[in-house]
Protein backbone atom coordinates (compact mmCIF):
# COMPACT_ATOMS: atom_id res chain seq x y z
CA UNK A 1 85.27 80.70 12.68
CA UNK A 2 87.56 83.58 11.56
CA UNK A 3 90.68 83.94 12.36
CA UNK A 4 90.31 81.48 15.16
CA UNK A 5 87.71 83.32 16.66
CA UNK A 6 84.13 82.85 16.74
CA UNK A 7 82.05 85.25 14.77
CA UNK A 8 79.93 87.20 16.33
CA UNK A 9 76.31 86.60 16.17
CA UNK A 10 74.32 90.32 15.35
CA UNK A 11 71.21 90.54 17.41
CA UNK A 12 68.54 92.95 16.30
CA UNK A 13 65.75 93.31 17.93
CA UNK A 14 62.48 90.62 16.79
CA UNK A 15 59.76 91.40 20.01
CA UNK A 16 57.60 88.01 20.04
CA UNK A 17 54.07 88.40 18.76
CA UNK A 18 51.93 90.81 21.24
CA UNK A 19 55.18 92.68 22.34
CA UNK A 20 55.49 95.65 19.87
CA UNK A 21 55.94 98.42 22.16
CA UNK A 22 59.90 98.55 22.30
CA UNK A 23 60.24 96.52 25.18
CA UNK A 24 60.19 92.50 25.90
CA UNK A 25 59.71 90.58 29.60
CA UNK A 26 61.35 86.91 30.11
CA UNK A 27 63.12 85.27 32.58
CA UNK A 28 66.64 83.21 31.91
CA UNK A 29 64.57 79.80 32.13
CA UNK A 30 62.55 81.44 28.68
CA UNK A 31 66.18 82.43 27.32
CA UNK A 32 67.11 78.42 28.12
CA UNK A 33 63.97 76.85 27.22
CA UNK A 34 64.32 79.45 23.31
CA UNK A 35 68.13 78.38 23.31
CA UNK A 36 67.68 74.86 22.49
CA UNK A 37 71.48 75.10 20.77
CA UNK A 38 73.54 76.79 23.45
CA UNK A 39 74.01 79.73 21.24
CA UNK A 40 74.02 82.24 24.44
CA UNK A 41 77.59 81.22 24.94
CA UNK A 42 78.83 82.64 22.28
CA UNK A 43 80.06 85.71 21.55
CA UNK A 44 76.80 88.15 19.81
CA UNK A 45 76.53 91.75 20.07
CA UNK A 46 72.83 92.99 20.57
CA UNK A 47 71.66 96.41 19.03
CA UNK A 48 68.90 96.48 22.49
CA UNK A 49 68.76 97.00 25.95
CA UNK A 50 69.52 93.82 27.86
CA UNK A 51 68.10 94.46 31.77
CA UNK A 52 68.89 91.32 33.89
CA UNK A 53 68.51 90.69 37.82
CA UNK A 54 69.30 87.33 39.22
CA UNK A 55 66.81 86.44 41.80
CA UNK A 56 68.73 82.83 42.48
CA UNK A 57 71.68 80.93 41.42
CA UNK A 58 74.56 81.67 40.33
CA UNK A 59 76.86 81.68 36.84
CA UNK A 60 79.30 83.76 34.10
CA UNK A 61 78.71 86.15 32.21
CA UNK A 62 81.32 88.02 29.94
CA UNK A 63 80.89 91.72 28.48
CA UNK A 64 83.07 93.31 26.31
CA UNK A 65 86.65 91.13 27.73
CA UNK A 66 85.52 91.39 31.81
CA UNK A 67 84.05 88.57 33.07
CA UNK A 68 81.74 88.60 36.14
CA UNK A 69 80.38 85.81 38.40
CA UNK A 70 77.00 85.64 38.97
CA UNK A 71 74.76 85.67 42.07
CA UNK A 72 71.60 86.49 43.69
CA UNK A 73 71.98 90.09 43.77
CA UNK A 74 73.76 90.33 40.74
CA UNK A 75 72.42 93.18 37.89
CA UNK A 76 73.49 93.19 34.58
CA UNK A 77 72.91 95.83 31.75
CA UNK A 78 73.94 94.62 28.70
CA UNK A 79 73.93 97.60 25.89
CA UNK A 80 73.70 98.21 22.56
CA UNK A 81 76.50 97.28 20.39
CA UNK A 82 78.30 95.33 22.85
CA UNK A 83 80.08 91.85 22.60
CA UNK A 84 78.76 89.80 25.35
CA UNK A 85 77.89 86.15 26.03
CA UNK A 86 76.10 84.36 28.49
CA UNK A 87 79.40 81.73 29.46
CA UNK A 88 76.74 79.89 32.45
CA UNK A 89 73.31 80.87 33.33
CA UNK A 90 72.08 76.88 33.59
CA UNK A 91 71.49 77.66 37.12
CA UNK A 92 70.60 81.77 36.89
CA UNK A 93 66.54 82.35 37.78
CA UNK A 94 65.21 86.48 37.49
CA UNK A 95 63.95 88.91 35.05
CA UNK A 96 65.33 89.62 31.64
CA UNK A 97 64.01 92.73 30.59
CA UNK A 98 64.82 94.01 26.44
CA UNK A 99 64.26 97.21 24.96
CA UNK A 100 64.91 99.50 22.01
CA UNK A 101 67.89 102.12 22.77
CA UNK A 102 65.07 105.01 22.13
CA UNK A 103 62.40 103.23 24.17
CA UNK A 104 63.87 104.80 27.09
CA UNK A 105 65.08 108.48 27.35
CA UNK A 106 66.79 110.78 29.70
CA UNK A 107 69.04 108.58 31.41
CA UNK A 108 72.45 108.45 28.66
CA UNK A 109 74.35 109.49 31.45
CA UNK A 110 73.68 107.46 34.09
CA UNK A 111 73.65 104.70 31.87
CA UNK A 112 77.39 105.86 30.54
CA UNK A 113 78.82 105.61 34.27
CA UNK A 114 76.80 102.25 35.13
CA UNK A 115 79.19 99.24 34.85
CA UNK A 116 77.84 96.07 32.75
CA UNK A 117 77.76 93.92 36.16
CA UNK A 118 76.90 95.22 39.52
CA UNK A 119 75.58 93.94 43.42
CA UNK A 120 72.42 94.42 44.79
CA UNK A 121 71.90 94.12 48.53
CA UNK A 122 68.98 92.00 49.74
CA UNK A 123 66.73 95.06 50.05
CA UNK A 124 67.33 96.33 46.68
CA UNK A 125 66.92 93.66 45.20
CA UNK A 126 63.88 92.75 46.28
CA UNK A 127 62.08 96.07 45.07
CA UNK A 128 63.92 95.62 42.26
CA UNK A 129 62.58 92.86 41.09
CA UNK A 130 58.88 94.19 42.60
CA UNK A 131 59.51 97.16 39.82
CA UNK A 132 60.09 93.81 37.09
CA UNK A 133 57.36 92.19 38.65
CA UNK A 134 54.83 95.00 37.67
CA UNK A 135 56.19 95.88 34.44
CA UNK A 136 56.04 92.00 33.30
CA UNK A 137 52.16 92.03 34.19
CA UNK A 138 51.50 95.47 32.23
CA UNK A 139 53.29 93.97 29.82
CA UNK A 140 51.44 90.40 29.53
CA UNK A 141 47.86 92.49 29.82
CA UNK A 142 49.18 94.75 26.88
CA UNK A 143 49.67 91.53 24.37
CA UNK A 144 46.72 89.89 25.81
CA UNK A 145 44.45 92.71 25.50
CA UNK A 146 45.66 95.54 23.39
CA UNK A 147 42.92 98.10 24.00
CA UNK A 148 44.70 98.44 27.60
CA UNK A 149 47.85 98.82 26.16
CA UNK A 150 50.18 102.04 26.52
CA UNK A 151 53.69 102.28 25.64
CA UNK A 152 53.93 105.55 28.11
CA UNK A 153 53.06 103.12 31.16
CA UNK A 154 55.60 100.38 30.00
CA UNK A 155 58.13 103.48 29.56
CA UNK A 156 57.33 104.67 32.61
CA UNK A 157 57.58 101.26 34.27
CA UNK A 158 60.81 100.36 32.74
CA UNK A 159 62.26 104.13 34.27
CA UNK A 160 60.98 102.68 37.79
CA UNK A 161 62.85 99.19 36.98
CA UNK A 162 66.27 100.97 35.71
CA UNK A 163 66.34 103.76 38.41
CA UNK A 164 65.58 100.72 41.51
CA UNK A 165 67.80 98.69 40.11
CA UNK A 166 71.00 101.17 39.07
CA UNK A 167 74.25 101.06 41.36
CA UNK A 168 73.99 103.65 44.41
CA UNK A 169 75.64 107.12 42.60
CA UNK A 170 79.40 107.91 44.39
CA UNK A 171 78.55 110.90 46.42
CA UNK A 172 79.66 114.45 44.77
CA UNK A 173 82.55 115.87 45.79
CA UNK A 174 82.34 118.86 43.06
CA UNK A 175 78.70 120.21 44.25
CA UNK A 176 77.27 120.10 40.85
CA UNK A 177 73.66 118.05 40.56
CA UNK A 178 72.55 115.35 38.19
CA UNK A 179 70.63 116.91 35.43
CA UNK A 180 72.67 120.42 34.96
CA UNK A 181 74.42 121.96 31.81
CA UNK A 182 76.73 119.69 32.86
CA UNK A 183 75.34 116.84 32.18
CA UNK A 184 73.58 118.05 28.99
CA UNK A 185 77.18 118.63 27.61
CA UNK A 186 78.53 115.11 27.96
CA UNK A 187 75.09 113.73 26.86
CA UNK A 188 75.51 115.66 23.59
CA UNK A 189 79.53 114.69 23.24
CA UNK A 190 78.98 110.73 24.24
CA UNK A 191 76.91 110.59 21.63
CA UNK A 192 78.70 112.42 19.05
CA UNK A 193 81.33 110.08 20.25
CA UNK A 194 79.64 107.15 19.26
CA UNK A 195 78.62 108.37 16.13
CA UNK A 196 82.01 109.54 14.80
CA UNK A 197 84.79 107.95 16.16
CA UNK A 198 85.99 106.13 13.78
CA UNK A 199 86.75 109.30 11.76
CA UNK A 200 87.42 111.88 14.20
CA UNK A 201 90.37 110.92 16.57
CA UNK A 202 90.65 114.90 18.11
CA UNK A 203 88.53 116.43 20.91
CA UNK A 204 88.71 119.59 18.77
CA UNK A 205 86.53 118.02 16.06
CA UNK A 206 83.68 117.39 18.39
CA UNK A 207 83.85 120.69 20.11
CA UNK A 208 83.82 122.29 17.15
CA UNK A 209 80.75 120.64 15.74
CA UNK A 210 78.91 120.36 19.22
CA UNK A 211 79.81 124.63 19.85
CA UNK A 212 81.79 124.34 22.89
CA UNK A 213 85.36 124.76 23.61
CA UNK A 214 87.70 121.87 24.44
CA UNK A 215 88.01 122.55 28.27
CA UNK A 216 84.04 122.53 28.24
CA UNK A 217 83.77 119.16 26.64
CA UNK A 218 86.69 117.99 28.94
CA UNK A 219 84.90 119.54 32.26
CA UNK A 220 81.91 117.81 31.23
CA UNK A 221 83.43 114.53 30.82
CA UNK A 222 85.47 114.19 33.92
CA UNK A 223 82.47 115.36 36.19
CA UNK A 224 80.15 112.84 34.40
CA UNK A 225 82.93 109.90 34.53
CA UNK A 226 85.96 110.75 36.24
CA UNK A 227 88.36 110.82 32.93
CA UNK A 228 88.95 113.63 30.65
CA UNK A 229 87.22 113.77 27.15
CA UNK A 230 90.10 112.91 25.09
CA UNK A 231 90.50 109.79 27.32
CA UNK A 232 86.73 109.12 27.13
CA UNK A 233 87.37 109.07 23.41
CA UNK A 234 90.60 106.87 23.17
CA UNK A 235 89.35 104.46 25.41
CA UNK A 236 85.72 103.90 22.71
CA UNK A 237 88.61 103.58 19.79
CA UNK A 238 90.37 100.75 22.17
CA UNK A 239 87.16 99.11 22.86
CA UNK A 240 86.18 98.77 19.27
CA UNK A 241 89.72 97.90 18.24
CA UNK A 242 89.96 95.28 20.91
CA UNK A 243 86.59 94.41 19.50
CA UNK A 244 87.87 93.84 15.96
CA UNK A 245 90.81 92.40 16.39
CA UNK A 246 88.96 89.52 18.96
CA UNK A 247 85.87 88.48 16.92
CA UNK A 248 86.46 89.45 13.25
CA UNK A 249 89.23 88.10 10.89
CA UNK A 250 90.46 91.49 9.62
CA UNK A 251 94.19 92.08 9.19
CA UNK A 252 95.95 94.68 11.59
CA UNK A 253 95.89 96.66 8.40
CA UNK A 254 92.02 96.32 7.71
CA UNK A 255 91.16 97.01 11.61
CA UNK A 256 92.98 101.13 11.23
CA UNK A 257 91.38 101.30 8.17
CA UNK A 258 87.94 100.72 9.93
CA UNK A 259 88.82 102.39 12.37
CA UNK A 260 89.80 106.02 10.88
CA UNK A 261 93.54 105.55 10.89
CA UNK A 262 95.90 106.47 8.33
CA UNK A 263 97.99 103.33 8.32
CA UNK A 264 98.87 100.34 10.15
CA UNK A 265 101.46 101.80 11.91
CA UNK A 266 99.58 104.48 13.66
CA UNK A 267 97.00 102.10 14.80
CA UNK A 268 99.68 100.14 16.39
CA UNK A 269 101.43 103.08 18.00
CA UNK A 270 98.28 103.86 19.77
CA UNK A 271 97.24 100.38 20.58
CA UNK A 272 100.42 100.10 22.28
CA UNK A 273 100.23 103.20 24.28
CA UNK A 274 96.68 102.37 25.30
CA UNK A 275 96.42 98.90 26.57
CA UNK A 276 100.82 98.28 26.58
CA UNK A 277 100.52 95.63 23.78
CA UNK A 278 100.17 95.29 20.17
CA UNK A 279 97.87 94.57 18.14
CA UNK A 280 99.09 90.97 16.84
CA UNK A 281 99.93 90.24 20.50
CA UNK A 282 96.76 91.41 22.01
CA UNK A 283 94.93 89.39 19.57
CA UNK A 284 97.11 85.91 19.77
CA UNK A 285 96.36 86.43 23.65
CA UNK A 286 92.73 86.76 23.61
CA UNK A 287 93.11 83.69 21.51
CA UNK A 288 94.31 81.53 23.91
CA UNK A 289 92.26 82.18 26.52
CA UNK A 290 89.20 79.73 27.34
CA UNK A 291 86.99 82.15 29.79
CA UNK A 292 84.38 79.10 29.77
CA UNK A 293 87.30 77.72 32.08
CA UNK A 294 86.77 80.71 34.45
């Protein structure tokens, strides 16, 4: 424990023997029957793919401070670097499906706009879990037998899987299809995002190292999520501050240090104009809560 909080438990990826092609099939009665301890309630943060469908039962799951009941129907898409637990799946049956972030490419931003917890209707769900059905088997023949193995089917397979089993896209009220310069732009700023935000705090800086202008990057990032890119970017410093301050014992201090701030004070002046709260507050209240109780 730090800080009161539980630490949280780094997952990297460890495919059992016979699954080395970037991706892993199991259901949630392998994740029980592996988690003799109960560890799955706690708090860990993954650096894979998690791809989950429940097929029957129902439970909790909590990602990154929402927390979302469980059905048949439900989807889940658990990604890398976030803080999630498994609070009940005693009673959850379906497809877990794990995979390396570069196992998979072309689809950064659907994945960016996909929530971590969505419905599937009866139909859906049911191809959706034909798609799992068929990737599990190419995947069991490809450890049994590795002459037939090929990581381009199980990519391909996977594709299939996420592109079933992904929430129906809003319809587009701005006439601009998936796939255009558009798209290409906030591809190549989300991830720029991710890789430098905890020292560059200013839309400007990423423009100027991606070559675009500020509206271009801001165009971009409302058409592919519906907020602007310099709220795109304050909202991935919240997240990891909210991150920090909830599962690691670091000082207000030590969190804007790690986090590209200049002081303590700063950090709290934008904590507070982002989620209302401070710091210190924010953190004593995430403290007291028992989700498990949910």
């Amino acid at each position: 424990m730090e800080n009161g909080q539980p630490a949280v438990r780094q997952l990297r990826y460890s495919p059992a023997v016979g699954s080395p092609h970037g991706v892993e099939v199991l259901d949630f009665a392998a994740l029980r029957s592996m988690d003799t301890e109960g560890r799955r309630v706690l708090p860990q943060r993954p650096d894979f793919h998690v791809l989950a469908l429940i097929a029957s039962g129902t439970g909790a799951h909590e990602a990154d401070f929402d927390i979302y009941r469980l059905a048949e129907g439900s989807a889940v898409w658990i990604r890398p670097g976030m803080v999630h637990r498994w609070s009940d799946v005693d009673a959850c049956d379906g497809p877990l499906v794990l995979f390396r972030p570069g196992f998979l490419p072309g689809l950064t931003a659907a994945e960016a706009t996909t929530p971590a917890c969505w419905r599937l209707d009866r139909q859906r769900l049911d191809l959706a879990l034909l798609a799992a059905q068929h990737l599990g088997r190419e995947h069991d023949t490809a450890a049994r037998t590795p002459l037939l193995a090929s990581p381009a089917l199980l990519s391909h397979l996977l594709a299939a899987l996420v592109l079933r089993a992904l929430p129906a896209a809003p319809a587009r009220t701005d006439g601009v299809p998936a796939g255009n310069r558009s798209t290409d732009v906030f591809r190549a700023y989300r991830a720029a995002v991710e890789e430098h935000f905890t020292d560059w705090h200013h839309v400007g800086d990423y423009a100027r190292a991606l070559g675009y202008d500020v509206r271009t990057l801001t165009r971009a990032t409302r058409a592919a999520t519906g907020t602007g890119a310099k709220a795109f970017l304050d909202q991935r410093i919240l997240l990891e501050a909210r991150r920090l301050l909830a599962h690691t014992g670091l000082p207000v201090a030590g969190c804007a240090r790690r986090l590209g701030f200049r002081d303590a004070g700063n950090f709290t002046t934008f904590f507070r104009r982002q989620a209302a709260t401070t710091p210190a507050a924010w953190r004593a209240a995430y403290g007291a809560t028992d989700i498990r109780g949910v």
